[in-house]
Protein backbone atom coordinates (compact mmCIF):
# COMPACT_ATOMS: atom_id res chain seq x y z
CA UNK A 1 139.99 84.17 125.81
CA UNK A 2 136.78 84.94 124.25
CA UNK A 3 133.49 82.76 125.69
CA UNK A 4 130.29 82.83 123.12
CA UNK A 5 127.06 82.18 124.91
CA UNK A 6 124.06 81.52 122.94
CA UNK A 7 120.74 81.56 124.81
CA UNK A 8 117.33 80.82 123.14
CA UNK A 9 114.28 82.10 125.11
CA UNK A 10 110.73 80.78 124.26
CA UNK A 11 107.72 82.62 126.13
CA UNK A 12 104.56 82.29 125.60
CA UNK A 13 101.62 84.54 126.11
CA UNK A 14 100.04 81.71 128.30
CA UNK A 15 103.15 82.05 130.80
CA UNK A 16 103.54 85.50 130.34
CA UNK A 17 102.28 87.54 133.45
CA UNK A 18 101.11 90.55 131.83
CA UNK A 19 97.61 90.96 130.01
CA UNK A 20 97.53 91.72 126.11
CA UNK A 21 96.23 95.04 125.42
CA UNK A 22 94.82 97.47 122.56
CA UNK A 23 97.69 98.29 120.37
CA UNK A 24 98.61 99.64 116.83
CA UNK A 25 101.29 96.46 115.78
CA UNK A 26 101.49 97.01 111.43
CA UNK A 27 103.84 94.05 112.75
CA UNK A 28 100.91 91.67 111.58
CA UNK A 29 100.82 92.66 108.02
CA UNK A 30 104.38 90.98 107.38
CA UNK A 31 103.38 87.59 108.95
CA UNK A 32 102.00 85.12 106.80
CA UNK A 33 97.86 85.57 108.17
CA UNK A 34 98.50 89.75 107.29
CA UNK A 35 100.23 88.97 103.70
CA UNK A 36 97.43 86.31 102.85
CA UNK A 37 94.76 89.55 104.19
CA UNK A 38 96.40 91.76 102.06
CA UNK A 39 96.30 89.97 98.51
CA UNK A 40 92.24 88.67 99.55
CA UNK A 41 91.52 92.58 100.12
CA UNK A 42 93.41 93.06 96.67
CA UNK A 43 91.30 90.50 94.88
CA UNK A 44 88.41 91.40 96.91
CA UNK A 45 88.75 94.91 95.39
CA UNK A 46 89.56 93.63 91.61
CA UNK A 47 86.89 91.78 92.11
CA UNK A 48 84.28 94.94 92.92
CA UNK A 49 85.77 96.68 90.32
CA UNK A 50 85.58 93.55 87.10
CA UNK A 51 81.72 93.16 88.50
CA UNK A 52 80.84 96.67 88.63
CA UNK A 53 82.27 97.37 85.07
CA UNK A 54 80.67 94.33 83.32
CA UNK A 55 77.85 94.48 81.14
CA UNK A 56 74.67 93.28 82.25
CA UNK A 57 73.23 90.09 80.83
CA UNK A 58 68.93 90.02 80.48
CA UNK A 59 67.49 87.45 83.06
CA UNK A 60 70.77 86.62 84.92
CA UNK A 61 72.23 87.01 88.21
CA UNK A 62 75.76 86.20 87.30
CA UNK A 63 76.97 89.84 88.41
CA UNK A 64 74.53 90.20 91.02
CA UNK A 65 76.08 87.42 92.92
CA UNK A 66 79.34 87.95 92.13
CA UNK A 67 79.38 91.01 93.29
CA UNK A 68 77.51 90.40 96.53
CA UNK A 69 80.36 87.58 97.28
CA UNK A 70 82.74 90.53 96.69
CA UNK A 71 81.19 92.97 98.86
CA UNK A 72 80.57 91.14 101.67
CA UNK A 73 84.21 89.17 101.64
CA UNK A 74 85.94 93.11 101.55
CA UNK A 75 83.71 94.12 104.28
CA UNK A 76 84.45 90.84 106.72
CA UNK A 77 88.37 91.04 105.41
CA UNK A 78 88.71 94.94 106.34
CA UNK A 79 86.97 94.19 109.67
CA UNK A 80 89.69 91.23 110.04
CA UNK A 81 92.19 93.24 109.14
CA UNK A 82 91.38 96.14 111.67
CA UNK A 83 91.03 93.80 114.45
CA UNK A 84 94.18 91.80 114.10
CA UNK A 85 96.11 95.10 113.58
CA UNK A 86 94.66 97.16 116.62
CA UNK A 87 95.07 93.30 118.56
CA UNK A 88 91.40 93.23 119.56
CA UNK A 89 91.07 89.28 118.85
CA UNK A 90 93.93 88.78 121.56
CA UNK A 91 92.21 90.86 124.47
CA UNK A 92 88.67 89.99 123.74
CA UNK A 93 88.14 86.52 122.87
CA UNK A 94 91.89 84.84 122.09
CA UNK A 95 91.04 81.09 122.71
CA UNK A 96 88.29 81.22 119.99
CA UNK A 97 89.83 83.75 117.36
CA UNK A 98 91.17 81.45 115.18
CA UNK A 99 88.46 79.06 114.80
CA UNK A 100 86.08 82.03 114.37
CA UNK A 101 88.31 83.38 111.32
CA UNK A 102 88.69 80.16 109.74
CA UNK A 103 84.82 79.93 109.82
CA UNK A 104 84.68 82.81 107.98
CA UNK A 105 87.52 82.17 105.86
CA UNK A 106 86.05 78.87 104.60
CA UNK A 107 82.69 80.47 104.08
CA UNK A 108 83.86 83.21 101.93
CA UNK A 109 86.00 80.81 99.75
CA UNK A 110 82.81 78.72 99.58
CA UNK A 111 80.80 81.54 98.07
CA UNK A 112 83.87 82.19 96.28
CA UNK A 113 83.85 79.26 94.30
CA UNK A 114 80.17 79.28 93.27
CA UNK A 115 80.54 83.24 92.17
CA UNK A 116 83.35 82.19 90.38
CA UNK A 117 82.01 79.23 88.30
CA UNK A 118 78.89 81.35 87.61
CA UNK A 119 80.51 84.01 86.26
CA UNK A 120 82.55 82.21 84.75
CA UNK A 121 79.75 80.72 82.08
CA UNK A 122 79.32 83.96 81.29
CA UNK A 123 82.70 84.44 80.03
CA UNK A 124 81.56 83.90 76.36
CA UNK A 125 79.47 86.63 76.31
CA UNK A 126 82.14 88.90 77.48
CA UNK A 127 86.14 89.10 78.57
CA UNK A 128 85.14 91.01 81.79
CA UNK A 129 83.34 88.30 83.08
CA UNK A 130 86.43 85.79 82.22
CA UNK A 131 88.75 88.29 84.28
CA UNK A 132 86.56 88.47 86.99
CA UNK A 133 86.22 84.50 87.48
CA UNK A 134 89.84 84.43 87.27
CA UNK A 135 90.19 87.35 90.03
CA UNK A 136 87.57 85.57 91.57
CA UNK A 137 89.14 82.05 91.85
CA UNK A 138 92.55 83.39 92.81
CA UNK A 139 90.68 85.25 96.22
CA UNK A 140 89.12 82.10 96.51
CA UNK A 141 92.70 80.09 96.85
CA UNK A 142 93.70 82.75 99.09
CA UNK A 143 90.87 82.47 101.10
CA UNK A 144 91.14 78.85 101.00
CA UNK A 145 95.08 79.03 102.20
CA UNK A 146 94.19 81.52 104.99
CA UNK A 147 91.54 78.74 106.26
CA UNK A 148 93.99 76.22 106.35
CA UNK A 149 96.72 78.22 107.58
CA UNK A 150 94.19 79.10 110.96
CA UNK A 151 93.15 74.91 110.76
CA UNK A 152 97.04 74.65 111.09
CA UNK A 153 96.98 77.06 113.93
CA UNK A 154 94.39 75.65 115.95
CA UNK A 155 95.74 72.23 115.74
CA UNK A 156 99.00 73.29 117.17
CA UNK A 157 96.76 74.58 120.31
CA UNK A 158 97.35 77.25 122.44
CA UNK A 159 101.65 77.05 122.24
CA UNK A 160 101.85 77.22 118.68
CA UNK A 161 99.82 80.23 118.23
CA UNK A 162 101.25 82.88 120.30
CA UNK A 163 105.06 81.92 121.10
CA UNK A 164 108.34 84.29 120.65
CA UNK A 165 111.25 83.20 120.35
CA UNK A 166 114.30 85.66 121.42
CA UNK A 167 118.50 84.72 120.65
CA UNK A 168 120.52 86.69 123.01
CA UNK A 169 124.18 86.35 122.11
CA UNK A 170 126.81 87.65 125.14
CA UNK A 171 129.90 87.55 124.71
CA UNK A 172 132.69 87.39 127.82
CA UNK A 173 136.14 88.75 127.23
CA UNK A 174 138.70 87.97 129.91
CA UNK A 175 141.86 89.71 130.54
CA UNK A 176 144.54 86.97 131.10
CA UNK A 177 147.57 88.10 133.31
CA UNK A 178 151.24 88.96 131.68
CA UNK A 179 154.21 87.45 133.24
């Protein structure tokens, strides 16, 4: 006779007795949040690169914008990265992390957008500049999907964001007497 138990345990970090602390988890680059980081550093660093290479247009700011927006969203998106990967948002300040990195995710997809549709009239002038707004408006949907994604997050509150869920299966065997 063979008895299958099946027992789901859900913890929290709220219930949980012990303190988060500094660690190296590459865990967070195959959630959802680290995937979304990793293609807006991608396009963040197309994006450098298409700006940098184009030609310069006489009395224009086109790539001088663009390639601030670029700059500055790689440099805020590396220091994201670094934090949620060494799990310095969870020790230092976890009740506020998500609304602070949707803040910035919302303001980078902002400037985003504007780069994107200035550079873009300057795509008859030159194909670079037409790569670049496209490059440009794809980090902006990505930075637009990780602001929602952390919106998402903060309207679950506190139990949505850090919960674990663990299946342990045991199985009992017992030995039924001969006769």
């Amino acid at each position: 006779m063979t008895i299958i138990l099946r027992l789901k345990v859900i913890s929290t970090m709220d219930n949980d007795t012990r303190s988060p602390r500094l660690t190296c988890s590459l865990k967070y680059l195959r959630t959802i949040p680290g995937i979304l980081k990793i293609v807006q550093f991608v396009c963040d660093v197309i994006c450098i690169i298409l700006g940098g290479v184009a030609p310069s247009l006489t009395f224009t700011g086109h790539k001088g914008f663009f390639l601030f927006v670029a700059v500055l969203a790689i440099v805020i998106t590396t220091f994201l990265i670094l934090l949620a990967v060494i799990n310095l948002q969870a020790v230092c300040i976890p009740e506020r992390w998500p609304l602070i990195e949707m803040f910035c995710c919302c303001i980078i997809a902002l400037l985003y957008c504007i780069a994107s549709i200035v550079v873009a009239t300057a795509a008859k002038t030159n194909g670079v500049y037409g790569a670049a707004a496209f490059f440009g408006f794809a980090a902006f949907i990505a930075y637009l999907a990780d602001g929602l994604n952390r919106l998402r997050l903060i309207r679950a509150g506190p139990r949505g964001r850090h919960t674990e869920t663990t299946t342990t299966t045991t199985t009992i065997t017992r030995q039924e007497p001969t006769y």
